[in-house]
Protein backbone atom coordinates (compact mmCIF):
# COMPACT_ATOMS: atom_id res chain seq x y z
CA UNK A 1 6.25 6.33 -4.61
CA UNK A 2 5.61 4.51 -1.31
CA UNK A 3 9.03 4.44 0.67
CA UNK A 4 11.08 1.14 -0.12
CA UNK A 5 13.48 -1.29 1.95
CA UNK A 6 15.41 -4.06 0.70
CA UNK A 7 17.84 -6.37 2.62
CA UNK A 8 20.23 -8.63 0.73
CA UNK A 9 21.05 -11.70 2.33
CA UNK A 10 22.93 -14.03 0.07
CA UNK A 11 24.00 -14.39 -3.63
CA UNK A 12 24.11 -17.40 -5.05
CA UNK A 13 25.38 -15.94 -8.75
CA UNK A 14 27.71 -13.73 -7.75
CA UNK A 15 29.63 -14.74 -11.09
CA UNK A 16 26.82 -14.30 -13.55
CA UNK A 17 25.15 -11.68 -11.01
CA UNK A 18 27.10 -9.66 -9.38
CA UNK A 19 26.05 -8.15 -5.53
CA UNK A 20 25.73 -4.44 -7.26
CA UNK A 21 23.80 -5.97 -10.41
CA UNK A 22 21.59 -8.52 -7.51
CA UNK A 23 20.91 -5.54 -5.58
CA UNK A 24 19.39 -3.63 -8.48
CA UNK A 25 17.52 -6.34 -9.61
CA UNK A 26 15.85 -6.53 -6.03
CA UNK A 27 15.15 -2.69 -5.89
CA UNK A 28 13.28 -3.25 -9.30
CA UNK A 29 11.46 -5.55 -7.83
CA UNK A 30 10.08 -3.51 -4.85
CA UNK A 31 9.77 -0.91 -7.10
CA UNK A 32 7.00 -2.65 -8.92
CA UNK A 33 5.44 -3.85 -5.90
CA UNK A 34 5.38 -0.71 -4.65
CA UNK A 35 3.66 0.98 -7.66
CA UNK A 36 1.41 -1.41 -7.38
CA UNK A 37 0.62 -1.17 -3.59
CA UNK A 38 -0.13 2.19 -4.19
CA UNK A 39 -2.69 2.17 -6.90
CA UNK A 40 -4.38 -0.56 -4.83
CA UNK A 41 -4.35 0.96 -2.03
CA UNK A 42 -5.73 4.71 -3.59
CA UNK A 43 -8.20 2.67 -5.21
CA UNK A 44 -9.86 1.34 -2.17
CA UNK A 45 -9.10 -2.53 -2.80
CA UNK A 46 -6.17 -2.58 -0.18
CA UNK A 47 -6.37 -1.78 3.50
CA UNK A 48 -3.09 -0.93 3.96
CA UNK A 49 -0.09 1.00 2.01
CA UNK A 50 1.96 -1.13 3.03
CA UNK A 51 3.33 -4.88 2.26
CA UNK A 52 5.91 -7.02 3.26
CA UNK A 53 7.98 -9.88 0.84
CA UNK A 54 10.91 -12.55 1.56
CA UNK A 55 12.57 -14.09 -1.18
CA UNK A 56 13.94 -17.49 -0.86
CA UNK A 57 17.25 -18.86 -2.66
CA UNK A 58 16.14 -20.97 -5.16
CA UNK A 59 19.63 -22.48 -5.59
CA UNK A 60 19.43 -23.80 -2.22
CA UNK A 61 19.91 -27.65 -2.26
CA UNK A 62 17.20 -29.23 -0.22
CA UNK A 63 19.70 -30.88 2.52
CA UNK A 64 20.16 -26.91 3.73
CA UNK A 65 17.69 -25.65 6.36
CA UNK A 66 15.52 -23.42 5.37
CA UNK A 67 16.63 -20.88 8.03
CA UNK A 68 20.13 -20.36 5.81
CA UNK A 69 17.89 -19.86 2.43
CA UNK A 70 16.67 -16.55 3.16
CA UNK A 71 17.86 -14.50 -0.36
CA UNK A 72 15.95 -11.14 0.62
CA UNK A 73 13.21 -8.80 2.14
CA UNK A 74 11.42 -6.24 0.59
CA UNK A 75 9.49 -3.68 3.07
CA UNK A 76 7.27 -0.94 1.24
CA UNK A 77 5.32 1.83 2.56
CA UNK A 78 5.00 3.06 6.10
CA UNK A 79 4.50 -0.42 7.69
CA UNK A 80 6.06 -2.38 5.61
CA UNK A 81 9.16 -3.28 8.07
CA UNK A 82 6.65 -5.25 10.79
CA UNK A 83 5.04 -7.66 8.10
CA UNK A 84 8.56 -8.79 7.69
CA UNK A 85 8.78 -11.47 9.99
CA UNK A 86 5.08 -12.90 8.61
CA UNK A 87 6.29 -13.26 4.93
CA UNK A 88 9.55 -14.95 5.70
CA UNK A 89 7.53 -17.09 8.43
CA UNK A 90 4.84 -17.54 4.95
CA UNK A 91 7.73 -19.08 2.71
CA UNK A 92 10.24 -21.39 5.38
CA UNK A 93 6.99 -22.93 6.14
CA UNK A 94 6.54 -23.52 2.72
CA UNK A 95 10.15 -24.85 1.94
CA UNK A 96 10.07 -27.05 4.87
CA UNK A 97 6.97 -28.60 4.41
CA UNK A 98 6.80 -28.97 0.57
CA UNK A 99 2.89 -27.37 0.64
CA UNK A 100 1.94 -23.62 0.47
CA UNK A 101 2.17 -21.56 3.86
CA UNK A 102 -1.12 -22.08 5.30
CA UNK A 103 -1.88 -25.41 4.71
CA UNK A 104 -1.32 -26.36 8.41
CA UNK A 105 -3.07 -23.27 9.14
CA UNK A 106 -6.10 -24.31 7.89
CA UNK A 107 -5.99 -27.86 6.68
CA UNK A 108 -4.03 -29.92 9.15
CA UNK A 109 -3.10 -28.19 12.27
CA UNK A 110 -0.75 -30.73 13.51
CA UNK A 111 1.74 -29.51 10.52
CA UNK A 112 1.75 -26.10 12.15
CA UNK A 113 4.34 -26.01 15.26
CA UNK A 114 4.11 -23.35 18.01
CA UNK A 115 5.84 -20.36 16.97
CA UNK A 116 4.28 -21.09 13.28
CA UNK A 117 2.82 -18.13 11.48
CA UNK A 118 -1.55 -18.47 12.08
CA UNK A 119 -1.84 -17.34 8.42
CA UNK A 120 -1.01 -18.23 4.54
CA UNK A 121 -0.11 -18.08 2.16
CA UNK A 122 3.50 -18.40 0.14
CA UNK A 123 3.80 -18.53 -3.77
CA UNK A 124 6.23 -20.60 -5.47
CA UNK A 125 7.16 -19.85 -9.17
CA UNK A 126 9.30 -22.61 -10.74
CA UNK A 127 11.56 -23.35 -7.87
CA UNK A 128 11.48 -19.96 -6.20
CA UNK A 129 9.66 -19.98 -2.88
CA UNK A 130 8.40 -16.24 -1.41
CA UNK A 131 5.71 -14.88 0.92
CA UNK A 132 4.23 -11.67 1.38
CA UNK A 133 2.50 -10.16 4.37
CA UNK A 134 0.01 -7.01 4.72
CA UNK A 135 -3.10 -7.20 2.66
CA UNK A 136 -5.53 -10.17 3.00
CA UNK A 137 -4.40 -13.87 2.54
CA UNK A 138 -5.36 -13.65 -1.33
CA UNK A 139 -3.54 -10.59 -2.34
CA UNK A 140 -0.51 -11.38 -0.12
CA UNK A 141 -0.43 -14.97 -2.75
CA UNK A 142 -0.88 -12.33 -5.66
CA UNK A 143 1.89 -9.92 -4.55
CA UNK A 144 3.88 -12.56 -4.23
CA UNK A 145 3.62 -14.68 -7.14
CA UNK A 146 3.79 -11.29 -9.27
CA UNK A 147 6.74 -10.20 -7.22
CA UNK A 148 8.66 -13.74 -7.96
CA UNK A 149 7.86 -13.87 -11.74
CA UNK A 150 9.09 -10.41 -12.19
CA UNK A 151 12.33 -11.59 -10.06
CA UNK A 152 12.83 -14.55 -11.97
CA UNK A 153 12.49 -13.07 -15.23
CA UNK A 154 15.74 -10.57 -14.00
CA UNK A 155 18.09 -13.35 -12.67
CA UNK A 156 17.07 -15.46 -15.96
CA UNK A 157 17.65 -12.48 -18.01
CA UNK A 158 21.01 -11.57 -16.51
CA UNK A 159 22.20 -14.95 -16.28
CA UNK A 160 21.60 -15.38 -20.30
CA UNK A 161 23.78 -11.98 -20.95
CA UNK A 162 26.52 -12.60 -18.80
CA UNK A 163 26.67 -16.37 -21.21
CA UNK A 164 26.11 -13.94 -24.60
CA UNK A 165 28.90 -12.06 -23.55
CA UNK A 166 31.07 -15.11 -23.02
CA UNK A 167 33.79 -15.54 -25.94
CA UNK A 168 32.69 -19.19 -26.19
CA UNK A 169 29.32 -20.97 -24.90
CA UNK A 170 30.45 -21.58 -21.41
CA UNK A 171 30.25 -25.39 -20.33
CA UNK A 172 29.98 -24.14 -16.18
CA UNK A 173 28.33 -20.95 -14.51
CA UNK A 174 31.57 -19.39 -13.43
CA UNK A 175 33.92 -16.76 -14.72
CA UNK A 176 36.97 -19.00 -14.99
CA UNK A 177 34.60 -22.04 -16.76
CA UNK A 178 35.72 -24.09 -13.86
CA UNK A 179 33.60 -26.71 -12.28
CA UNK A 180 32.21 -26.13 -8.83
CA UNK A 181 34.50 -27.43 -5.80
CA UNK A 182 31.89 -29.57 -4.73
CA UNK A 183 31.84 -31.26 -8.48
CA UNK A 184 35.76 -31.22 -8.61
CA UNK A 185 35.92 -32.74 -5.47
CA UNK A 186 33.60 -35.59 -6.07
CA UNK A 187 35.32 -36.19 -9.62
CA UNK A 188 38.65 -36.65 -8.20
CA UNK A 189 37.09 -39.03 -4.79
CA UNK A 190 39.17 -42.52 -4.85
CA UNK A 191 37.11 -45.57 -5.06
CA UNK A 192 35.90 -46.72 -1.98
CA UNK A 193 35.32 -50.53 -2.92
CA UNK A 194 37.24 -50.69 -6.08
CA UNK A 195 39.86 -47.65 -7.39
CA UNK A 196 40.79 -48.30 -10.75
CA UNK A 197 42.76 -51.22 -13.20
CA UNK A 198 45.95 -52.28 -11.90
């Protein structure tokens, strides 16, 4: 199997997922990629055994820039490390735009800011965001819509076990069935105009 690198960035389930369980779930990930990679490449219908992929958070809210969002990479194969950059550059012009990486590439060049990435494109799958970076335009879009099902299907899939194994149905995502801060906080705000019966 082609050689494999992952870096882990963030974890936005670290109740449901934990980092050991998250960090598996990535290696699977490049692990199919990389299988695949390989038979495309000893086939003849890739260039290059090699690919690059960047994962964005999909639990991002949208008010956080898209330079904090990075979940993780995924190098495989020999130069798999220097399409790194591309692929990330593939899916933050995605997020912040709201429009596949290469649209200001090659439909309106004014969207594209120096320092922009000359190439597309990103895949989004539900409300995951990724690029890829080593083969041509078309299969990078291809690795990286398969590579972001595949994820998706793992975080889904873990998420739904660690509720199954749950005594009761939890009402929040958390081990202690505790609201978020942010949701506790707002709950318990005073009234800014008008707080309440007297």
């Amino acid at each position: 199997m082609l050689k494999r690198f992952i870096r882990v960035h963030q974890n936005p389930w670290d109740h449901t997922v934990p980092d050991d369980q998250l960090t598996g779930l990535i290696l699977a990930v490049a692990d199919r990629r990389a299988e695949h990679v390989a038979r495309q490449f000893d086939a003849g219908i890739y260039a290059r055994d090699s690919l690059a992929l960047a994962i964005l958070n999909p639990a991002a809210p949208l008010w956080q820039p898209s330079s904090e969002t990075l979940l993780a990479t995924i190098a495989i194969g020999p130069e798999g490390e220097r399409f790194v950059a591309n692929a990330i550059a593939k899916a933050v012009e995605h997020r912040d735009h709201g429009l596949p990486g290469g649209y200001g590439v090659y439909v309106d060049l004014t969207q594209s800011a120096d320092g922009d990435f000359c190439y597309g494109y990103s895949t989004q799958v539900d409300g995951t965001i990724g690029g890829a970076s080593g083969q041509t335009e078309l299969q990078d879009a291809c690795e990286a819509g398969h590579a972001l099902v595949t994820f998706n299907y793992y975080i889904r899939e873990a998420r739904k076990k660690w509720a199954e194994m749950r005594e009761a149905h939890p009402h929040w995502f958390c081990n202690l069935d505790e609201p978020g801060e942010l949701y506790s906080e707002m709950a318990n705000r005073p009234g800014e105009i008008y707080d309440g019966f007297r």
